[in-house]
N, C-alpha and C. Protein backbone atom coordinates (compact mmCIF):
# COMPACT_ATOMS: atom_id res chain seq x y z
N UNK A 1 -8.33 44.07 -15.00
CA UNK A 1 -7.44 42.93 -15.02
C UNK A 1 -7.80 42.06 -16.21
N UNK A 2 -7.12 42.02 -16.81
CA UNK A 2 -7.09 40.96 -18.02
C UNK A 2 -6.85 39.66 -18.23
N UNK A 3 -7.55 38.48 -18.54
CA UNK A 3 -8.23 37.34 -18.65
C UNK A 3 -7.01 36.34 -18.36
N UNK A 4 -5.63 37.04 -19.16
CA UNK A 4 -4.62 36.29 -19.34
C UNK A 4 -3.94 36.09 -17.71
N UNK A 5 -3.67 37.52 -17.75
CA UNK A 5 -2.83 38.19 -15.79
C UNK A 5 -4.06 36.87 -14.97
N UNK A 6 -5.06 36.89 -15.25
CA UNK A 6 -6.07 36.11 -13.90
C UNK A 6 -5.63 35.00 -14.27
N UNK A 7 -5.39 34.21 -15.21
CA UNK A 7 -4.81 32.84 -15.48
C UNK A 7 -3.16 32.48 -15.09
N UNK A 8 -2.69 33.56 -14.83
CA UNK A 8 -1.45 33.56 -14.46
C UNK A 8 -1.69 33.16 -12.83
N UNK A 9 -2.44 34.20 -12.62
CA UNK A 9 -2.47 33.66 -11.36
C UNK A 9 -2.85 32.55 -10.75
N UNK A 10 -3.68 32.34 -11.19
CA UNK A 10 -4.55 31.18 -10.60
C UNK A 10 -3.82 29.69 -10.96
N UNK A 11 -2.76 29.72 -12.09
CA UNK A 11 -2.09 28.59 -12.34
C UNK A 11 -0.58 28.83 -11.54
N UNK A 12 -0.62 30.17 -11.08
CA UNK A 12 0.71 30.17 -9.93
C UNK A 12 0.47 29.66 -8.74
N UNK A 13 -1.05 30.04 -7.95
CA UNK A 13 -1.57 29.25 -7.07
C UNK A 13 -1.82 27.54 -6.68
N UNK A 14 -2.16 27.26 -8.09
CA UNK A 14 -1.87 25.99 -8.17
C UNK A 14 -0.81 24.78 -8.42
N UNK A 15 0.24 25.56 -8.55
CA UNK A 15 1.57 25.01 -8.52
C UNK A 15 1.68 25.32 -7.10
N UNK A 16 1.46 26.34 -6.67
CA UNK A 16 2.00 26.41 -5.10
C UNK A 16 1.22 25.16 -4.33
N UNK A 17 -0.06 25.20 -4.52
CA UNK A 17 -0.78 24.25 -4.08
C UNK A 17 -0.25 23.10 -4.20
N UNK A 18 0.09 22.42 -5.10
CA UNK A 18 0.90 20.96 -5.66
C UNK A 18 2.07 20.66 -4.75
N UNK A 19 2.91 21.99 -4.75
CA UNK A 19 4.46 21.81 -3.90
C UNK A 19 3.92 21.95 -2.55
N UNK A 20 2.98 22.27 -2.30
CA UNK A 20 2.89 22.29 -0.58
C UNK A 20 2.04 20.89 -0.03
N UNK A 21 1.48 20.17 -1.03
CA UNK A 21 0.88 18.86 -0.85
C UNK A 21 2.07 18.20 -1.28
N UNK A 22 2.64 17.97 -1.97
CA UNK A 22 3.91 17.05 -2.07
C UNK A 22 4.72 17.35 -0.72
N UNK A 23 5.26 18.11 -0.20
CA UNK A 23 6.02 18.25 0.42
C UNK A 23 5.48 17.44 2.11
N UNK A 24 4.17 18.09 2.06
CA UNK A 24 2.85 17.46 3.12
C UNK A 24 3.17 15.70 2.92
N UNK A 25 2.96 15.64 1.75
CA UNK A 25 2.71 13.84 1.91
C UNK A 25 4.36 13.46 1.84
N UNK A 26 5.61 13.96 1.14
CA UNK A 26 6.95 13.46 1.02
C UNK A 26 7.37 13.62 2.85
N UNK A 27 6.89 14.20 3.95
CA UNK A 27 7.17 14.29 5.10
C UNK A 27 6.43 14.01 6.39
N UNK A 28 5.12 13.25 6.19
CA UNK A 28 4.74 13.11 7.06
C UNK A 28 4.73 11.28 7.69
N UNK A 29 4.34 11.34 9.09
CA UNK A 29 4.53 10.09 9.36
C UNK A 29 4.15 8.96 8.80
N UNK A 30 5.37 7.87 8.25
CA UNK A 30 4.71 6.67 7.46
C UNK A 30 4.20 5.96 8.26
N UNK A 31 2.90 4.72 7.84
CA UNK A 31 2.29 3.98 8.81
C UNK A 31 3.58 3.04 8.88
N UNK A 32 3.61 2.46 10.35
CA UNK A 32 4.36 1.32 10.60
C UNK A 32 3.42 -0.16 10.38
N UNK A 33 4.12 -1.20 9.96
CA UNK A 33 3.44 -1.91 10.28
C UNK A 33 4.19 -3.55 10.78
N UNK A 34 3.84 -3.72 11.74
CA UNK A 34 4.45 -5.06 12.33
C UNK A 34 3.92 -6.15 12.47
N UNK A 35 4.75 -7.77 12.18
CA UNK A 35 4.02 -8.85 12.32
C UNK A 35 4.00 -9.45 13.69
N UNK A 36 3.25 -9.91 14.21
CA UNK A 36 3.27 -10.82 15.49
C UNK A 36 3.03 -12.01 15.25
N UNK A 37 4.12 -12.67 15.68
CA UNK A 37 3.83 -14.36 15.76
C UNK A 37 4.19 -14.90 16.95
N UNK A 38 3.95 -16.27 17.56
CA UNK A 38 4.71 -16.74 18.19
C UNK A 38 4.32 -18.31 18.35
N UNK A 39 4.94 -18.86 19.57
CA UNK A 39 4.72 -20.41 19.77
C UNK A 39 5.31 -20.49 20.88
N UNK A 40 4.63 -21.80 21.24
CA UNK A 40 5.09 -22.16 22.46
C UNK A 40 5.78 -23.44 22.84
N UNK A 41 7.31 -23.56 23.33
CA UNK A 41 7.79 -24.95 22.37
C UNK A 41 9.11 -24.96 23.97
N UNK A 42 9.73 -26.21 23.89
CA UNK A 42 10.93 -26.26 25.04
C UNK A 42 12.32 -25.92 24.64
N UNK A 43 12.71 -24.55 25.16
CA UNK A 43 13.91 -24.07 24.92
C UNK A 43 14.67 -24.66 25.71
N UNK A 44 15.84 -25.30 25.23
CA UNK A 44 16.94 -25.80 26.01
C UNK A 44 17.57 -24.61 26.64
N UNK A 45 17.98 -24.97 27.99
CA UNK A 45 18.68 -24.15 29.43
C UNK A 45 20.37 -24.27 28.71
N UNK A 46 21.23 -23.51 28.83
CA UNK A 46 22.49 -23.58 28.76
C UNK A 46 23.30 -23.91 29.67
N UNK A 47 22.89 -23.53 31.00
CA UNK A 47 23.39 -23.75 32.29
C UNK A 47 22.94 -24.75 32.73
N UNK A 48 23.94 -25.73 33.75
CA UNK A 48 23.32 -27.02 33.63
C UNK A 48 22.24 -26.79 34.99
N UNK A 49 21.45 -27.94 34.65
CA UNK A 49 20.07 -27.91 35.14
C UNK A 49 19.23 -29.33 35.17
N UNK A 50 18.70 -30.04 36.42
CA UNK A 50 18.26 -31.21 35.95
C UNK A 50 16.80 -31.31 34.99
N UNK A 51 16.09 -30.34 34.41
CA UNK A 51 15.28 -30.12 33.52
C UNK A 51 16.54 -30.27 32.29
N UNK A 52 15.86 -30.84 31.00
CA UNK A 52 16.44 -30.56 29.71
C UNK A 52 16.13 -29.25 29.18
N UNK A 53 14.85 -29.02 29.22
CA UNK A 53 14.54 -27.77 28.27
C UNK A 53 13.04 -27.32 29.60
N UNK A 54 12.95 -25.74 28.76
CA UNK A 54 11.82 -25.43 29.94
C UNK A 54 10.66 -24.42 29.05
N UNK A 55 9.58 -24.78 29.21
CA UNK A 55 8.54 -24.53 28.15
C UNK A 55 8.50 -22.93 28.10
N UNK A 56 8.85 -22.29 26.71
CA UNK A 56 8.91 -21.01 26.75
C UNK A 56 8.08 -20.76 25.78
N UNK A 57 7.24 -19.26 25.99
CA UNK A 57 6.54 -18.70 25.09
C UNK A 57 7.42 -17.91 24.53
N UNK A 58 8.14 -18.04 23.13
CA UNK A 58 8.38 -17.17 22.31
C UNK A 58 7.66 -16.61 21.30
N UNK A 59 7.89 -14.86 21.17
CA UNK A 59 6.85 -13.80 20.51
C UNK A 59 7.93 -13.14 20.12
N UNK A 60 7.76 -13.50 18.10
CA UNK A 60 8.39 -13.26 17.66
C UNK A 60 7.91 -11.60 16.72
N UNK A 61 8.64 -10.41 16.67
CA UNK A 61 8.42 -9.12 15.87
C UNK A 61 9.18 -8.57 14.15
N UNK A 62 8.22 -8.71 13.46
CA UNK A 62 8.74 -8.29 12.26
C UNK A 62 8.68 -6.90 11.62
N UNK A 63 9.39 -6.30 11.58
CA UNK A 63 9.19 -4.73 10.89
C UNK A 63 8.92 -4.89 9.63
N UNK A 64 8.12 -4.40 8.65
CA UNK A 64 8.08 -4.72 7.36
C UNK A 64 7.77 -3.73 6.65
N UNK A 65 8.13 -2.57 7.73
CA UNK A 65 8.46 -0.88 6.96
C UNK A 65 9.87 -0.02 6.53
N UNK A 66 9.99 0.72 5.62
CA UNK A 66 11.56 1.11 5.66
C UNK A 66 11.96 1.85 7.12
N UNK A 67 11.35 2.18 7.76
CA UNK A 67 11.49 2.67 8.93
C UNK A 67 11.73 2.01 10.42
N UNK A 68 12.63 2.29 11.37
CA UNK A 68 13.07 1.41 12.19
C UNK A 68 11.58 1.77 13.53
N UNK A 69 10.89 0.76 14.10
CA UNK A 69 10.01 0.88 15.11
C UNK A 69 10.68 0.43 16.26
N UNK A 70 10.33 1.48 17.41
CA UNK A 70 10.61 1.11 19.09
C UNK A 70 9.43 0.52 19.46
N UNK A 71 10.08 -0.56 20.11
CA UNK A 71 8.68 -1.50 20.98
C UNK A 71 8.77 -1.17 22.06
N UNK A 72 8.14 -0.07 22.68
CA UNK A 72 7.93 0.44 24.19
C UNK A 72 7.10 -1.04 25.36
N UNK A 73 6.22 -1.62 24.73
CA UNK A 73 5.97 -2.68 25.63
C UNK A 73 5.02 -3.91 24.98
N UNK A 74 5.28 -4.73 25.60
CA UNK A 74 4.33 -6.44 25.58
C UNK A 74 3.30 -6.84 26.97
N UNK A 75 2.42 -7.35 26.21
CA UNK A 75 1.08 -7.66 26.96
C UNK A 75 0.32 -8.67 26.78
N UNK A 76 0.06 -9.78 27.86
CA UNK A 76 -1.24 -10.55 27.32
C UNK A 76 -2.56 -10.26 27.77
N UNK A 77 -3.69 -10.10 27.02
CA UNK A 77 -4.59 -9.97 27.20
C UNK A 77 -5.95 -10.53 26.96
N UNK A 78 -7.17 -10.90 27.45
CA UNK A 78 -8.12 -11.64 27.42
C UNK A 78 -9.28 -10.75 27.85
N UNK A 79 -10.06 -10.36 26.50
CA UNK A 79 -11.59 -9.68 27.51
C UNK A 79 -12.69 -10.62 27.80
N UNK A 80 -12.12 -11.91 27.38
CA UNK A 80 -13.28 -13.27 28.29
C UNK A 80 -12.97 -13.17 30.11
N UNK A 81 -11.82 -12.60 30.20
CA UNK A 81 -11.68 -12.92 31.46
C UNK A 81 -11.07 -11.36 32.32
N UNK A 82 -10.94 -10.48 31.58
CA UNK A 82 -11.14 -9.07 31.64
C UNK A 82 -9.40 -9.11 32.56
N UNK A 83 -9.01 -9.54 31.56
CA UNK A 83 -7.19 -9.31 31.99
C UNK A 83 -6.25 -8.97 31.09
N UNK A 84 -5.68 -7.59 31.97
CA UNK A 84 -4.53 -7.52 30.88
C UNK A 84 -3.12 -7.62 31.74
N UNK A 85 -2.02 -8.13 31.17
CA UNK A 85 -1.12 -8.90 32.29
C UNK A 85 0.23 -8.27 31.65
N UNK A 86 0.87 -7.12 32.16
CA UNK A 86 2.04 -7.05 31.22
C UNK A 86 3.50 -8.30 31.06
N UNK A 87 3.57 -7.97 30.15
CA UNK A 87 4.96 -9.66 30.59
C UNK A 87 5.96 -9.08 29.83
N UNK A 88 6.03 -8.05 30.57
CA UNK A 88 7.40 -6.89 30.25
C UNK A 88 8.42 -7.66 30.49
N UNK A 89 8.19 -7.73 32.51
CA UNK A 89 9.21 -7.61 33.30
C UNK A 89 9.38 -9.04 32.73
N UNK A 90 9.12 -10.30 32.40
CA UNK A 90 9.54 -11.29 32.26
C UNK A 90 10.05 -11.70 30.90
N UNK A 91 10.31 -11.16 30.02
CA UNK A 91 11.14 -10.58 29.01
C UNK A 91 12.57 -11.29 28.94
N UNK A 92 13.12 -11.81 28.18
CA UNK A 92 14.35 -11.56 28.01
C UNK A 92 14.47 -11.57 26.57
N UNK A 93 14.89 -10.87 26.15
CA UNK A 93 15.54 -10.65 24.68
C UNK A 93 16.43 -11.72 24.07
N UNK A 94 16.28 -12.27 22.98
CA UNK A 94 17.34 -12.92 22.19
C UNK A 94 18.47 -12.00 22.01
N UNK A 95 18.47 -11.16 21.68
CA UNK A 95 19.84 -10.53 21.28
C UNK A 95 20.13 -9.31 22.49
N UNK A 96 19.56 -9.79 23.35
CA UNK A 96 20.37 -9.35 24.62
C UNK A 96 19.73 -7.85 24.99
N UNK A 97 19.06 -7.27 24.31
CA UNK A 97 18.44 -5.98 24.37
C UNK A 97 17.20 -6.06 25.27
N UNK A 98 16.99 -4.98 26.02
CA UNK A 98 15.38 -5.14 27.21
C UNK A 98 14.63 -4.16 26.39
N UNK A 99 13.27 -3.88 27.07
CA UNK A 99 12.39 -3.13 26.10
C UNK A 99 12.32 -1.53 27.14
N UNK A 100 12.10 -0.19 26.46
CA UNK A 100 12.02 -0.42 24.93
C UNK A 100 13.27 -1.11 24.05
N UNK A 101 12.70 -1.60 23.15
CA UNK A 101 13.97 -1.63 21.76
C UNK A 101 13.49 -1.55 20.42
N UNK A 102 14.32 -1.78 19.80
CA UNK A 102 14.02 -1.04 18.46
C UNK A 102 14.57 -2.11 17.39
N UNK A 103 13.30 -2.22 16.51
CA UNK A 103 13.28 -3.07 15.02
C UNK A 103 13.84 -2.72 13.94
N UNK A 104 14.97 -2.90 13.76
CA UNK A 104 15.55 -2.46 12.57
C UNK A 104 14.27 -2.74 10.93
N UNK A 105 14.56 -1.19 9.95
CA UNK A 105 13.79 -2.28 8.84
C UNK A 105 13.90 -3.56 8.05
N UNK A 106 13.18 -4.57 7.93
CA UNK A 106 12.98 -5.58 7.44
C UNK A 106 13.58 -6.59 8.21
N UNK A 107 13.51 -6.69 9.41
CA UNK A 107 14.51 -7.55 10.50
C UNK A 107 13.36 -7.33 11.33
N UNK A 108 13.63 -8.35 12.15
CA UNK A 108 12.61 -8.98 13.39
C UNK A 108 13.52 -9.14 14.85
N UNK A 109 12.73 -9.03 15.90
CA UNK A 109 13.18 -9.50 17.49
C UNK A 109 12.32 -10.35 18.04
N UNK A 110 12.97 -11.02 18.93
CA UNK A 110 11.89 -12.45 19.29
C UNK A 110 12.35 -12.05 20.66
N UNK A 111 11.30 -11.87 21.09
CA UNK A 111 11.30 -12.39 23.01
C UNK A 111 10.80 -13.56 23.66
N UNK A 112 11.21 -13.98 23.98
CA UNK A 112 11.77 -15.17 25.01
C UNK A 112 10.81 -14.79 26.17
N UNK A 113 10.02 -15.54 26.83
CA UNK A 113 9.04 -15.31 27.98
C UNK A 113 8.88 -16.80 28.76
N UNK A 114 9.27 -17.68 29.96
CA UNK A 114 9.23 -18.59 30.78
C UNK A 114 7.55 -18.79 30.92
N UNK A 115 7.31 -19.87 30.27
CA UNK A 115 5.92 -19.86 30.27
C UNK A 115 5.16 -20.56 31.80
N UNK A 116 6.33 -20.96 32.08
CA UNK A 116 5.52 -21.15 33.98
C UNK A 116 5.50 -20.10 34.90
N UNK A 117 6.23 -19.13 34.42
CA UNK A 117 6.23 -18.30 35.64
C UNK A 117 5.13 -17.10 34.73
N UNK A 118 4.66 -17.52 33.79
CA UNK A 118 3.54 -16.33 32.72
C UNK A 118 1.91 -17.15 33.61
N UNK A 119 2.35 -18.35 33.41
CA UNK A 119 1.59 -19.22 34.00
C UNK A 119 0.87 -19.34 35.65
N UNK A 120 2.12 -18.92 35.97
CA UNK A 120 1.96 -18.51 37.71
C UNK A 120 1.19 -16.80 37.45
N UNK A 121 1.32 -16.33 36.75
CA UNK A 121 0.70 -14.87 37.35
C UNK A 121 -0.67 -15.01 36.96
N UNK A 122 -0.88 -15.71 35.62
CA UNK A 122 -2.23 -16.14 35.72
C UNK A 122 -3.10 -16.66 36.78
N UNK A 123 -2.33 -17.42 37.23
CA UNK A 123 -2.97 -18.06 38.35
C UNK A 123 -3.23 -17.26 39.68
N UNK A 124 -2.38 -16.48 39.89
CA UNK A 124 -2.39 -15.16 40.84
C UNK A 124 -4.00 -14.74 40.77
N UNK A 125 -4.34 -14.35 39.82
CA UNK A 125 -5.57 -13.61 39.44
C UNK A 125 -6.62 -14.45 39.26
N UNK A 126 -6.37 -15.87 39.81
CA UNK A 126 -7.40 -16.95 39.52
C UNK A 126 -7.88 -17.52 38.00
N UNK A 127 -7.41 -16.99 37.47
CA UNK A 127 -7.80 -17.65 35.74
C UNK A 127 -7.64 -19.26 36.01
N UNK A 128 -8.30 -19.81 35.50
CA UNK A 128 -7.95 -21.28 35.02
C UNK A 128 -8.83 -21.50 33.68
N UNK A 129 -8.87 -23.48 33.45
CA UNK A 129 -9.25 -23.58 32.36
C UNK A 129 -8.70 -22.67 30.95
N UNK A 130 -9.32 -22.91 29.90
CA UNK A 130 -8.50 -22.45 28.14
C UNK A 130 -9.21 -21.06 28.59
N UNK A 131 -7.93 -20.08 28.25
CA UNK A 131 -8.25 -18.85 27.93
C UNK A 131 -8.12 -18.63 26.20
N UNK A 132 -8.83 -17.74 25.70
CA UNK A 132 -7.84 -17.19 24.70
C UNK A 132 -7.89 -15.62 25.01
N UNK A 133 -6.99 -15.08 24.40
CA UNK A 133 -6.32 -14.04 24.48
C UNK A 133 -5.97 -13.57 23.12
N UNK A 134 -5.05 -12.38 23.33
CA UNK A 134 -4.11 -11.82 22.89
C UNK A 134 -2.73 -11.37 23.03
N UNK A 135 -1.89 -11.99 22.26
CA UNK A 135 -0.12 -10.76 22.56
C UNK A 135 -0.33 -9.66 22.01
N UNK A 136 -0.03 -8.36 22.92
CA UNK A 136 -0.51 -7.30 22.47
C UNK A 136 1.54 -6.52 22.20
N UNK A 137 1.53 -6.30 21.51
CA UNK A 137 3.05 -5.39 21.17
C UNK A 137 2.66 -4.20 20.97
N UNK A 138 3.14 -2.75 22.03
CA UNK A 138 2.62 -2.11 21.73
C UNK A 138 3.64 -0.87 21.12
N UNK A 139 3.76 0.12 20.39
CA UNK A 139 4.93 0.91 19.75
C UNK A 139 5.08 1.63 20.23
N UNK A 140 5.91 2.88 20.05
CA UNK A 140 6.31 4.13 20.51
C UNK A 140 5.28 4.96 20.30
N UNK A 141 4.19 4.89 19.72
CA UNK A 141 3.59 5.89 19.24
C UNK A 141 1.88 5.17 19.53
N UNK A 142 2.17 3.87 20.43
CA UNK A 142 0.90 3.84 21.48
C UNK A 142 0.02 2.84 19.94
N UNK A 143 0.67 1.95 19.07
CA UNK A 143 -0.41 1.60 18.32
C UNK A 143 0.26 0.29 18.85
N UNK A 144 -1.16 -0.51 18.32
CA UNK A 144 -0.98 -2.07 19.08
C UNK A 144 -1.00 -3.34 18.01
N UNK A 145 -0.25 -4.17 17.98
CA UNK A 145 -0.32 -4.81 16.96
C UNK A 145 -0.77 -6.39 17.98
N UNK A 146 -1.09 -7.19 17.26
CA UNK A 146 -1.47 -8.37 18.42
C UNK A 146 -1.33 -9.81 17.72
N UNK A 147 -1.41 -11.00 17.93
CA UNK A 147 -1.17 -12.70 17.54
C UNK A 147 -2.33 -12.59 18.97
N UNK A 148 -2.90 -13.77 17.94
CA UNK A 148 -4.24 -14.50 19.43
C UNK A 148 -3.47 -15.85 19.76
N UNK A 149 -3.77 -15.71 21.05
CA UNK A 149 -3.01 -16.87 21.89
C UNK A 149 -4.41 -17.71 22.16
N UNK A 150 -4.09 -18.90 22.34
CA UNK A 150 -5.08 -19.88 23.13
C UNK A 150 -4.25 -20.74 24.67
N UNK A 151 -4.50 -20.55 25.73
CA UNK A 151 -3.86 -20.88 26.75
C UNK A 151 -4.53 -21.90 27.36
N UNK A 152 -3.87 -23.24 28.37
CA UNK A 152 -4.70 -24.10 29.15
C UNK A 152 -3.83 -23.90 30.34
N UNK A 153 -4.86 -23.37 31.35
CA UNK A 153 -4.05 -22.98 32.72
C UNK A 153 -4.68 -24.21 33.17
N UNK A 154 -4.46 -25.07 33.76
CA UNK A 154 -5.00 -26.11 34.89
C UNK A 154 -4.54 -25.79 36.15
N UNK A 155 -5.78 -25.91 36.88
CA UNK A 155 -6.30 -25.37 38.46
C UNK A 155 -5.05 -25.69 39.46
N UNK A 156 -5.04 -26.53 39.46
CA UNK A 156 -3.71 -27.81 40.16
C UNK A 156 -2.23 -27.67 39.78
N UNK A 157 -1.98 -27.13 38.47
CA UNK A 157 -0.84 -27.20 38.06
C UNK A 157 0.04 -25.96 38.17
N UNK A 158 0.78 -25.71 39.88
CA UNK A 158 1.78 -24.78 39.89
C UNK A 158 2.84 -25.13 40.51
């Protein structure tokens, strides 16, 4: 075999090599990545009500990948006090959608959460006094993105 034929080859191999790593990295899963924010502030009731407004935790989600992410579920959590509390079911969506749902790219969803009745389940489990925590958002594909919360449950107050 002659010096040239072995260079043939070995630079055919390596083009193959190149197109099968391009193709590897042009197709495999992009990282997602999402923002968590939120606050806790008095959303006015639409329906009349002798309250004006009623203290809601809103947790707001930003996609900031070209790719659209499903939010399979929401969670608060605290390992000072070894709780994790889902606040699925107490959910309501701004734009009317329940979870899972799905983040369009470069667009955000905000959920809406009644912070007395987030408040009451705490209390269920005996928490009082400042917790801090975490909002845990978690994806379709089981990764968790989180905002640290600081909470004041008082003993007395349900």
């Amino acid at each position: 075999m002659e010096v040239g034929s072995m260079a043939e080859w070995v630079s055919g191999i390596g083009t193959l090599l190149a197109v099968v790593t391009s193709l590897y990295l042009a197709n495999r899963n992009p990282k997602k990545k999402l923002l968590v924010s939120h606050e806790i502030k008095e959303v006015v009731k639409w329906n009349p009500s002798p309250e004006y407004g009623e203290k809601t935790l809103i947790v707001t989600v930003v996609n900031m990948e070209i790719t659209p992410v499903q939010i399979s579920n929401l969670y608060f959590f605290s390992g000072t006090v070894r709780i994790k509390l889902p606040i699925k079911g107490r959910v309501a969506l701004a734009t009317g959608k329940n979870l899972p749902c799905f983040v369009d790219p470069f667009s955000e969803v905000t959920f809406l959460v009644v912070y007395n009745d987030f408040q009451s389940e705490l209390k269920e489990k005996n928490v009082s006094g400042t917790i801090a925590g975490d909002i845990l958002v978690v994806d379709e594909s089981n990764k968790k993105y989180k905002s640290k919360l600081k909470l004041n449950i008082s003993a007395n107050d349900m």
